[in-house]
N, C-alpha and C. Protein backbone atom coordinates (compact mmCIF):
# COMPACT_ATOMS: atom_id res chain seq x y z
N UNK A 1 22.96 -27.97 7.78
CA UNK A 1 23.55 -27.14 6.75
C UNK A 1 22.50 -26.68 5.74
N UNK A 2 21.56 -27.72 5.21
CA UNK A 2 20.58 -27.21 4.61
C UNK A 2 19.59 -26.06 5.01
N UNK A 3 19.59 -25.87 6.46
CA UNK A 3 19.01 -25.45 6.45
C UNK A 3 18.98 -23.45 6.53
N UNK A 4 20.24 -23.34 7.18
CA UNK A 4 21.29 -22.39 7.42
C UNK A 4 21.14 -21.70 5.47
N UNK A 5 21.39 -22.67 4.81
CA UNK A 5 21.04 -22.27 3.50
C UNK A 5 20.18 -22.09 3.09
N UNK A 6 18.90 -22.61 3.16
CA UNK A 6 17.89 -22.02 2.52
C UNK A 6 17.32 -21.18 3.55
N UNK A 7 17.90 -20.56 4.59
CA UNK A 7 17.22 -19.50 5.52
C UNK A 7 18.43 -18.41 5.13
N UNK A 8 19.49 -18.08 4.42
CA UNK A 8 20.39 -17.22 3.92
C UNK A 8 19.67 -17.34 2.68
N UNK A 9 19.17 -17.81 2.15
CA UNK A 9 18.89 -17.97 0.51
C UNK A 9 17.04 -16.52 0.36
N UNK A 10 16.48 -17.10 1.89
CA UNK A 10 15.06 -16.05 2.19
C UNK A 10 15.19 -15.29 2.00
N UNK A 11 16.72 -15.14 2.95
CA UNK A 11 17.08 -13.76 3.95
C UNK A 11 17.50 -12.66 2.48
N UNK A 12 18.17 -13.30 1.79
CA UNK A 12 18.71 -12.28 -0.09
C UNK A 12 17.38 -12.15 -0.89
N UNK A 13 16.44 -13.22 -0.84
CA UNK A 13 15.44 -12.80 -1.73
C UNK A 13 14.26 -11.74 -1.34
N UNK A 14 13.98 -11.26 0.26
CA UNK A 14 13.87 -10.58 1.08
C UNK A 14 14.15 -9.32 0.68
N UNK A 15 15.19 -9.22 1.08
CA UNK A 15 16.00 -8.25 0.89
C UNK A 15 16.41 -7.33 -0.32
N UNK A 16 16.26 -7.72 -1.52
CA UNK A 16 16.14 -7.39 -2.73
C UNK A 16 15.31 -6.44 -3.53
N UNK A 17 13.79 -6.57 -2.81
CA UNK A 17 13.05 -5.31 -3.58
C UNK A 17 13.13 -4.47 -1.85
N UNK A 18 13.75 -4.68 -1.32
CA UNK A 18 14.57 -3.40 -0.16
C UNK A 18 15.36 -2.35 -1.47
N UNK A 19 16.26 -3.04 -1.69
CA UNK A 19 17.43 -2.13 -2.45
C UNK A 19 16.64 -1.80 -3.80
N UNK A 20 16.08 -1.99 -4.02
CA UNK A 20 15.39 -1.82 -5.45
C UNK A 20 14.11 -0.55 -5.03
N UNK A 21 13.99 -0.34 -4.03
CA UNK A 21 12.89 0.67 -3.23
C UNK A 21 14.31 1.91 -3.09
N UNK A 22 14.98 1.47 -2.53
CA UNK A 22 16.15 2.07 -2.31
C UNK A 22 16.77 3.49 -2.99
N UNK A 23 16.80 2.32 -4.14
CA UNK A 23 17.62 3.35 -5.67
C UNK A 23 16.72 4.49 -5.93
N UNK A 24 15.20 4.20 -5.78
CA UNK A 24 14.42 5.29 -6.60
C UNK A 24 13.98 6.09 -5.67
N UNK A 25 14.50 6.06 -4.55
CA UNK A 25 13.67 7.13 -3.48
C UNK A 25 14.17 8.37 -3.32
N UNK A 26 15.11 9.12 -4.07
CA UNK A 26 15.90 10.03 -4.39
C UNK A 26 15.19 10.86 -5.37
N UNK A 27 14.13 11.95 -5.47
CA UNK A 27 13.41 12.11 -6.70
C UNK A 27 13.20 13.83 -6.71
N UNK A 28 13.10 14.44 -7.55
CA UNK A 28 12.20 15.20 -7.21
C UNK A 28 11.62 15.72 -8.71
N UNK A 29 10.60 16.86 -8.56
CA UNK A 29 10.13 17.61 -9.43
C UNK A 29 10.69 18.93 -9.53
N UNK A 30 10.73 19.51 -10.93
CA UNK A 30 11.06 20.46 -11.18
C UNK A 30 10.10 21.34 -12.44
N UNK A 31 9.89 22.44 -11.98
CA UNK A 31 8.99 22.91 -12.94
C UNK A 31 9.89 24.43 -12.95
N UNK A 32 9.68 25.04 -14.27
CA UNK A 32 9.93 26.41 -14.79
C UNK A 32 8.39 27.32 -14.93
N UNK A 33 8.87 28.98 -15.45
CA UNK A 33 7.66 29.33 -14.89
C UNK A 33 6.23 29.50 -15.68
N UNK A 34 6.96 28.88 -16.79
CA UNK A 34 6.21 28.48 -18.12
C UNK A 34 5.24 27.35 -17.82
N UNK A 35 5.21 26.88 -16.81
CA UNK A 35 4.65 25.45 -16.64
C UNK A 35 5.29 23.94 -16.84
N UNK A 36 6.60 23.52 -17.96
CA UNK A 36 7.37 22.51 -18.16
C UNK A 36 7.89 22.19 -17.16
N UNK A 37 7.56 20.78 -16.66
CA UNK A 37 8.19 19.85 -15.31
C UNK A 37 8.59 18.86 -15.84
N UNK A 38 9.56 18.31 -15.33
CA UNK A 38 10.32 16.98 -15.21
C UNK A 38 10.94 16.69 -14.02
N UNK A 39 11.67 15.41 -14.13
CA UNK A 39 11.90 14.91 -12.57
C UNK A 39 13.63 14.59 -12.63
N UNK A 40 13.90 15.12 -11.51
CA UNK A 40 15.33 15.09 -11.58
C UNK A 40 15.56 14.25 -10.29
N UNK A 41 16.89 13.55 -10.25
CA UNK A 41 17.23 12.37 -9.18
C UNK A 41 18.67 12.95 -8.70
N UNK A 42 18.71 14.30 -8.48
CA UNK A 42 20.15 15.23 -8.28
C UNK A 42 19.86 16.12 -7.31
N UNK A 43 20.44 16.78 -6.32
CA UNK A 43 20.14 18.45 -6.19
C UNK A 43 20.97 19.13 -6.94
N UNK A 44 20.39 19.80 -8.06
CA UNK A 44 21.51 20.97 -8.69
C UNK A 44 21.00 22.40 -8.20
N UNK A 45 22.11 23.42 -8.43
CA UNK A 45 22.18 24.78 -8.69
C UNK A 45 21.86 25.36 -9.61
N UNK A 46 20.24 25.69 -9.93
CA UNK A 46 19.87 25.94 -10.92
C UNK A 46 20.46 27.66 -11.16
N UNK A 47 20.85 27.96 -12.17
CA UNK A 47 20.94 29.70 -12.86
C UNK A 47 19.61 30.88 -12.10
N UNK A 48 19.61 31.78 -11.70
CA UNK A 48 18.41 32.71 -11.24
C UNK A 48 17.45 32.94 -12.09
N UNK A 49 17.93 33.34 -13.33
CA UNK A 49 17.57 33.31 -14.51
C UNK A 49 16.57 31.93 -15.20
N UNK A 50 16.47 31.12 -14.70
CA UNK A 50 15.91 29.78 -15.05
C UNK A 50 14.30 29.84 -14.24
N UNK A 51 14.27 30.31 -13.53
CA UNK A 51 13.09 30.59 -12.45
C UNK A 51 12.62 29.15 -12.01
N UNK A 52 13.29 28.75 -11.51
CA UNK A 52 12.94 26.90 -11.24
C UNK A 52 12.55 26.82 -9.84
N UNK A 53 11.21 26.20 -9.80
CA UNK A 53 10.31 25.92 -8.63
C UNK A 53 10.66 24.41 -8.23
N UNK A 54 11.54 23.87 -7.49
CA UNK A 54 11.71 22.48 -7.10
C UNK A 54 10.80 21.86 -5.57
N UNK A 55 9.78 20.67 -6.68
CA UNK A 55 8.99 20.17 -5.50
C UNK A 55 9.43 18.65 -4.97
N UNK A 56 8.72 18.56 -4.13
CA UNK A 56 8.90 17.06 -3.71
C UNK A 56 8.29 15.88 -4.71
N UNK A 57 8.79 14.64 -4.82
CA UNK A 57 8.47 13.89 -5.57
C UNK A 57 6.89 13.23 -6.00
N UNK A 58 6.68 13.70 -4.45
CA UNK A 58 4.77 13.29 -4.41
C UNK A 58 4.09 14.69 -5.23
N UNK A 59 4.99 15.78 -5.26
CA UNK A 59 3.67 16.52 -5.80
C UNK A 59 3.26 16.25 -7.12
N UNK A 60 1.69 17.08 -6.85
CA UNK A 60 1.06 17.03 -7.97
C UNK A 60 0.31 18.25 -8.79
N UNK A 61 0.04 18.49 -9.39
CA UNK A 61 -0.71 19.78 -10.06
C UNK A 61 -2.04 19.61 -9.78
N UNK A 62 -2.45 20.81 -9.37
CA UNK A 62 -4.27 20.62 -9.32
C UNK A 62 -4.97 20.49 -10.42
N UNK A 63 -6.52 20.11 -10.88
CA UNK A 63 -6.89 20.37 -11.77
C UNK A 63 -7.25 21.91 -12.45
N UNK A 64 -6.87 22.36 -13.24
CA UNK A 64 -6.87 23.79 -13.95
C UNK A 64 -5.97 24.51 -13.99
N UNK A 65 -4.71 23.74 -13.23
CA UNK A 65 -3.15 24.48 -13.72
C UNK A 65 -2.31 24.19 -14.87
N UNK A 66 -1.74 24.72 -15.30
CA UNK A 66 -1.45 24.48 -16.46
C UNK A 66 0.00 24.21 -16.47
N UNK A 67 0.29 22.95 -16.19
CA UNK A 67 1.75 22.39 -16.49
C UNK A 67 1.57 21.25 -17.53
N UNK A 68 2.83 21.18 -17.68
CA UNK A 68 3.36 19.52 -18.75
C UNK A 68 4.19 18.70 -18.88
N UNK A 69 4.42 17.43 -18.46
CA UNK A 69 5.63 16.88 -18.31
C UNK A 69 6.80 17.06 -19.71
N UNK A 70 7.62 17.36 -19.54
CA UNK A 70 8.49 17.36 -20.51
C UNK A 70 9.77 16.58 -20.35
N UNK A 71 10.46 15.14 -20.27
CA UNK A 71 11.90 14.60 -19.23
C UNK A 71 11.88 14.85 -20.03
N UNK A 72 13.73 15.21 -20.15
CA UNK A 72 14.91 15.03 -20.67
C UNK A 72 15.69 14.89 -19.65
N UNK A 73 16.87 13.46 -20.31
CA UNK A 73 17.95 13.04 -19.80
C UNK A 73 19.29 14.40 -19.28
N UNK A 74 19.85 14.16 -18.44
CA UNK A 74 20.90 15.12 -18.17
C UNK A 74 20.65 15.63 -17.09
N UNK A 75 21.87 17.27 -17.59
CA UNK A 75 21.64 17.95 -16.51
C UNK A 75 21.36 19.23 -17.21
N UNK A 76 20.49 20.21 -16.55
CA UNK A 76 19.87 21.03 -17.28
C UNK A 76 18.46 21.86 -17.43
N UNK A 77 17.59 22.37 -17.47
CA UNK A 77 16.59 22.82 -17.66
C UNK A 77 15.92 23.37 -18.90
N UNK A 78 14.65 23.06 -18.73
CA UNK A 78 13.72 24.05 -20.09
C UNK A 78 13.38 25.53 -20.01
N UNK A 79 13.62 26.43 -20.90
CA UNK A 79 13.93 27.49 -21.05
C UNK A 79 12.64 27.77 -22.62
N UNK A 80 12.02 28.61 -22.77
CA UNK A 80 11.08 28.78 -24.19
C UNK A 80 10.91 27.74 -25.26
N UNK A 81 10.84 26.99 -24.40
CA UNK A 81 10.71 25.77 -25.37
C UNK A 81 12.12 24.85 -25.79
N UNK A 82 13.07 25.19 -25.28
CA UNK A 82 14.41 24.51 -25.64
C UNK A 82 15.30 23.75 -24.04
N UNK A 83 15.60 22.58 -24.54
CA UNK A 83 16.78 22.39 -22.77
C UNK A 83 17.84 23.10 -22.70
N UNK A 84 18.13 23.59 -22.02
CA UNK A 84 19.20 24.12 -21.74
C UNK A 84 20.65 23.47 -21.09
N UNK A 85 21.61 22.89 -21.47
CA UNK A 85 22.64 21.78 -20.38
C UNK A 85 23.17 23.18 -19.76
N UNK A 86 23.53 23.12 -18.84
CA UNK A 86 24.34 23.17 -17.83
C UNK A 86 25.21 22.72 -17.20
């Protein structure tokens, strides 16, 4: 019996930064055409009007482009300097 238990007891502690890899693998980037990016964990329908370039979570900016991280919580985009909800 002991042992059945501490081989179920592996098997959860194992298993744990599984689901914790899990949650965050859902990601992406979003940049406007101003340069302001942040990372969204959604697919939305951005407005036409918003001009939103959505990348994959690995990308990155080269050196001499000119972006800037900006998060904000929600749902929504940056627009001349302001978020916009949606």
């Amino acid at each position: 019996m002991k042992t059945a238990l501490k081989l179920s007891l592996l098997a959860l502690i194992g298993a744990a930064p599984l689901a914790l890899i899990a949650n965050t693998a859902s990601a992406a980037i979003v940049c406007n055409e101003a340069g302001d990016c942040w990372h969204v964990h959604r697919d939305y329908s951005y407005p036409p009007e918003a001009h939103i370039i959505i990348h994959p979570d690995n990308w990155r900016w080269h050196s001499g482009d000119h972006y800037v991280w900006r998060e904000h919580q929600g749902r929504g985009y940056w627009h001349d300097g302001e978020w916009k909800d949606f």
